[in-house]
Protein backbone atom coordinates (compact mmCIF):
# COMPACT_ATOMS: atom_id res chain seq x y z
CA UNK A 1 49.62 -64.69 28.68
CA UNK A 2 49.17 -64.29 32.58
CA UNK A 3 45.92 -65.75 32.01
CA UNK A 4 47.30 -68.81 30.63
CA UNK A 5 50.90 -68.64 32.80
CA UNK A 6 48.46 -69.57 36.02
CA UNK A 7 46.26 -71.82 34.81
CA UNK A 8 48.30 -73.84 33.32
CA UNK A 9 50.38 -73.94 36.61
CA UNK A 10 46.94 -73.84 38.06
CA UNK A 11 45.80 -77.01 36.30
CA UNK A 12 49.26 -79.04 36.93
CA UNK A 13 49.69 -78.21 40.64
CA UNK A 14 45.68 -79.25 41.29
CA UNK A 15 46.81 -82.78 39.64
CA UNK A 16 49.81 -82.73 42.35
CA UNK A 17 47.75 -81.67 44.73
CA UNK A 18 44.97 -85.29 44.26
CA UNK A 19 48.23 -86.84 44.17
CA UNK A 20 49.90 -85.65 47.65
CA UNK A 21 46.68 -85.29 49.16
CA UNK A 22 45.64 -88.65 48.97
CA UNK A 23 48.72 -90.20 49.35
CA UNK A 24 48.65 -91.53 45.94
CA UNK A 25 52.78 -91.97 46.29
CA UNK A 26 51.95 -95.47 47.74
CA UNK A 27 49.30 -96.44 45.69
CA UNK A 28 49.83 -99.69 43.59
CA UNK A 29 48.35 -97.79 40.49
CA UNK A 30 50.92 -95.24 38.03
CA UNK A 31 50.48 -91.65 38.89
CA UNK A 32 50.16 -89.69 35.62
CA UNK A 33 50.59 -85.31 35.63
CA UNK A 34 48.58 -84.19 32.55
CA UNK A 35 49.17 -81.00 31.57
CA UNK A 36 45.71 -78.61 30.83
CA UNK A 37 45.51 -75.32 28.89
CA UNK A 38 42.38 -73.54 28.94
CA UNK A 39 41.59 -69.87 29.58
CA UNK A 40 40.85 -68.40 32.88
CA UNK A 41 39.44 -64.82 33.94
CA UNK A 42 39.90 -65.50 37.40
CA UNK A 43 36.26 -66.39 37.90
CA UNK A 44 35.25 -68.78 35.05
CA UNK A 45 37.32 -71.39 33.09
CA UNK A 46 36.96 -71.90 29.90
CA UNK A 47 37.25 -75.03 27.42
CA UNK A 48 40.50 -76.96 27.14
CA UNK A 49 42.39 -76.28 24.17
CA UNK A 50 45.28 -78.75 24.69
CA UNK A 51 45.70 -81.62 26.87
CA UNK A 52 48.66 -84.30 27.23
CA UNK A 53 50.36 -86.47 29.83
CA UNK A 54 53.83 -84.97 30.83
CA UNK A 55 55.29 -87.71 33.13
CA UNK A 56 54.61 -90.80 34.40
CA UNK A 57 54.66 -90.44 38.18
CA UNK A 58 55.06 -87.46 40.59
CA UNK A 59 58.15 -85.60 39.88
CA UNK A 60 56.87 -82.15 38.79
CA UNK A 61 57.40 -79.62 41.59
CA UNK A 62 56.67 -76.13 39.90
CA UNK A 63 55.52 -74.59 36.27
CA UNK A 64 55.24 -71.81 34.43
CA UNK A 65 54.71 -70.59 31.24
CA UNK A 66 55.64 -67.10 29.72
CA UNK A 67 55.07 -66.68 26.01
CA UNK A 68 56.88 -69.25 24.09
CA UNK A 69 58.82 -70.60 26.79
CA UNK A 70 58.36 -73.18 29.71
CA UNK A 71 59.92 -73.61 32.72
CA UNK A 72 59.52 -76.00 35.29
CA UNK A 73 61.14 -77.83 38.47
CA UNK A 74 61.18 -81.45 38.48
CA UNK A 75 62.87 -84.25 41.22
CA UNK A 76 64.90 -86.72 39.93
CA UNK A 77 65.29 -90.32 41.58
CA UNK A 78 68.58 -89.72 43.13
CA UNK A 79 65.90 -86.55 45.12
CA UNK A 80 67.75 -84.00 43.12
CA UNK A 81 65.78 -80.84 41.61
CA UNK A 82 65.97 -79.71 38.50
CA UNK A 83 64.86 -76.56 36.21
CA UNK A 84 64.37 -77.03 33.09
CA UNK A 85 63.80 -74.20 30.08
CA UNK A 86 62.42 -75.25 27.21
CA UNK A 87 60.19 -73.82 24.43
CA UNK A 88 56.57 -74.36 24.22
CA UNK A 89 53.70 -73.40 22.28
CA UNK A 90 50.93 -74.39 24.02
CA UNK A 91 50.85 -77.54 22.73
CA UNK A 92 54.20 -78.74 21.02
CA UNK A 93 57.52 -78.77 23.82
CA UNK A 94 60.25 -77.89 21.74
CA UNK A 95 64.41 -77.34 22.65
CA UNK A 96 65.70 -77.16 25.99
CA UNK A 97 67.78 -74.34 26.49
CA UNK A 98 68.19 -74.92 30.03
CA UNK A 99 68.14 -77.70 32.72
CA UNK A 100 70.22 -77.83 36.09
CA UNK A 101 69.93 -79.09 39.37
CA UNK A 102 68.68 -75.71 41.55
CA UNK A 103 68.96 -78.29 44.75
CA UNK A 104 70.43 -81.48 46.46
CA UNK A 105 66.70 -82.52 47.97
CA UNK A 106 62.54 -81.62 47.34
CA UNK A 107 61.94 -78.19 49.07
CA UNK A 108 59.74 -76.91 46.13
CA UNK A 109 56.45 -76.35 46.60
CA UNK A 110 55.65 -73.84 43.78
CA UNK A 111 57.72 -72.10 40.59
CA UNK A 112 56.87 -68.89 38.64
CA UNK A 113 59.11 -66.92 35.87
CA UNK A 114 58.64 -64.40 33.51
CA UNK A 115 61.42 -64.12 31.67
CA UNK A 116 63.07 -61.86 34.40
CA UNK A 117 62.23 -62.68 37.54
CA UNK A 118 61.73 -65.97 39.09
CA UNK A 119 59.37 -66.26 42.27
CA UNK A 120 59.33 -69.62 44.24
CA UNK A 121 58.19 -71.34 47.49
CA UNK A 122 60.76 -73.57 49.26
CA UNK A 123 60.31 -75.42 52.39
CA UNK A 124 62.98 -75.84 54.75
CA UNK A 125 63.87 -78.96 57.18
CA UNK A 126 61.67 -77.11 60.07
CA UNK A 127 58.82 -77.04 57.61
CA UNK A 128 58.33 -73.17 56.95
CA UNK A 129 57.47 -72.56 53.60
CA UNK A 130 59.55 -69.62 51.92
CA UNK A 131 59.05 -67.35 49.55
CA UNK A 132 61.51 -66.10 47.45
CA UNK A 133 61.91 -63.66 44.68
CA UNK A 134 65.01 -63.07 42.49
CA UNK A 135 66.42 -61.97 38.98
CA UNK A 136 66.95 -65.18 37.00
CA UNK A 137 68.16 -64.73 33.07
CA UNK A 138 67.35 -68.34 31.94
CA UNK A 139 70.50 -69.50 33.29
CA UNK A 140 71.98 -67.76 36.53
CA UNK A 141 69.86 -66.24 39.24
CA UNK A 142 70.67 -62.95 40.43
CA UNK A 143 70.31 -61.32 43.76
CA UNK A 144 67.56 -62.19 46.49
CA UNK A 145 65.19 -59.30 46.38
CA UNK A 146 63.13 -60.72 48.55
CA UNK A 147 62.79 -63.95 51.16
CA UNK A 148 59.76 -64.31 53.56
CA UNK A 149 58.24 -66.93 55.61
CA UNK A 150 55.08 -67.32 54.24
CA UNK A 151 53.81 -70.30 56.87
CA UNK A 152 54.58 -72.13 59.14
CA UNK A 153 53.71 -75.48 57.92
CA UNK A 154 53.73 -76.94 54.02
CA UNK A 155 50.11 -76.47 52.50
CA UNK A 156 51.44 -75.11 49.18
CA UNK A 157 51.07 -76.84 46.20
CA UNK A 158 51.43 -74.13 43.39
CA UNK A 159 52.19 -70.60 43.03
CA UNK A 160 52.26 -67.87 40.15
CA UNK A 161 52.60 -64.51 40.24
CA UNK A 162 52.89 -61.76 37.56
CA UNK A 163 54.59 -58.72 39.34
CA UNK A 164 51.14 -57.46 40.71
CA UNK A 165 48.91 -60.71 41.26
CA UNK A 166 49.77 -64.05 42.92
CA UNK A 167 47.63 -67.03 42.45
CA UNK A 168 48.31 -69.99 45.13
CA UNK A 169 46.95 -73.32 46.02
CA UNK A 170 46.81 -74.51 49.39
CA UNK A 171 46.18 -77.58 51.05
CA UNK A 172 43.31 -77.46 54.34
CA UNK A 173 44.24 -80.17 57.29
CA UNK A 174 40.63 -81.35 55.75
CA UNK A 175 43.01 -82.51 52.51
CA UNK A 176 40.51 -79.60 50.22
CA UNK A 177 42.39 -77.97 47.96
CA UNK A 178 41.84 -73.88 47.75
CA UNK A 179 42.81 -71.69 45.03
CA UNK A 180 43.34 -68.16 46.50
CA UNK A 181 44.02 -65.29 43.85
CA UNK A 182 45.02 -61.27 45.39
């Protein structure tokens, strides 16, 4: 499931990514974030299994996906953010068991849960990105366990991590998008 927790992330972050780094927002055409599974052994990707349009326009900020349950960060019109939990199969979004606003404004740049432990990047109004990792239950998060700076500007555009491994992408001031895996 790791495998498919970051590429799926992997897959809907690189569509945000085309979209922020060509300034699509502005465009007179409809931004669409399709959602891609398809394996990944951290060389090599495999063949889709399932594909299908999640929104139109931009509002996804983070996903992840831990066995039969979704979770992802979204921005409303009003700029709100909101997590949502919801059950999914792979291919099939079922219930939502969750969704709340986590913040008043858009500082996410990247969402990852497992169940039991949420790790996300934030950005903050002098444009540090943050990381932060915390016990979250579905419904309340716990303590901080940790909260680092990670940079000092805002190139992320997606981030997973499985307790050992994170898997980021970045954005270059050449507008290239890197994935970076350690």
């Amino acid at each position: 499931m790791k495998i498919h927790n970051f590429f799926v992330k992997l897959c809907l972050s690189f569509l945000l990514v085309i979209a922020f780094a060509n300034g699509v927002r502005s465009a007179p055409f409809r931004i669409q974030n399709t959602l891609l599974i398809r394996p990944f052994d951290g060389q090599t990707f495999g063949s889709i299994s399932s594909k299908q349009i999640v929104s139109n326009g931009d509002p996804y900020r983070g996903w992840s996906w831990y066995g039969n349950t979704a979770s992802y960060i979204t921005v409303d019109e009003d700029g709100k953010s909101w997590l949502t939990i919801r059950r999914f199969n792979g291919k099939t979004f079922g219930s939502i068991s969750s969704n709340q606003i986590v913040s008043n404004g858009d500082p996410y740049r990247g969402w990852s849960w497992d169940g039991n432990t949420a790790s996300y990047i934030t950005v903050d109004e002098d444009g540090k990105s943050w990381l932060t990792i915390r016990a979250f239950d579905g419904k309340r998060f716990g303590s901080i366990s940790s909260n680092q700076i990670i940079s000092n500007g805002n190139p992320y555009r997606g981030w997973s991590w499985d307790g050992t491994t994170a898997s980021y992408i970045t954005v270059d001031e050449d507008g290239k998008s890197w994935l970076t895996i350690r």
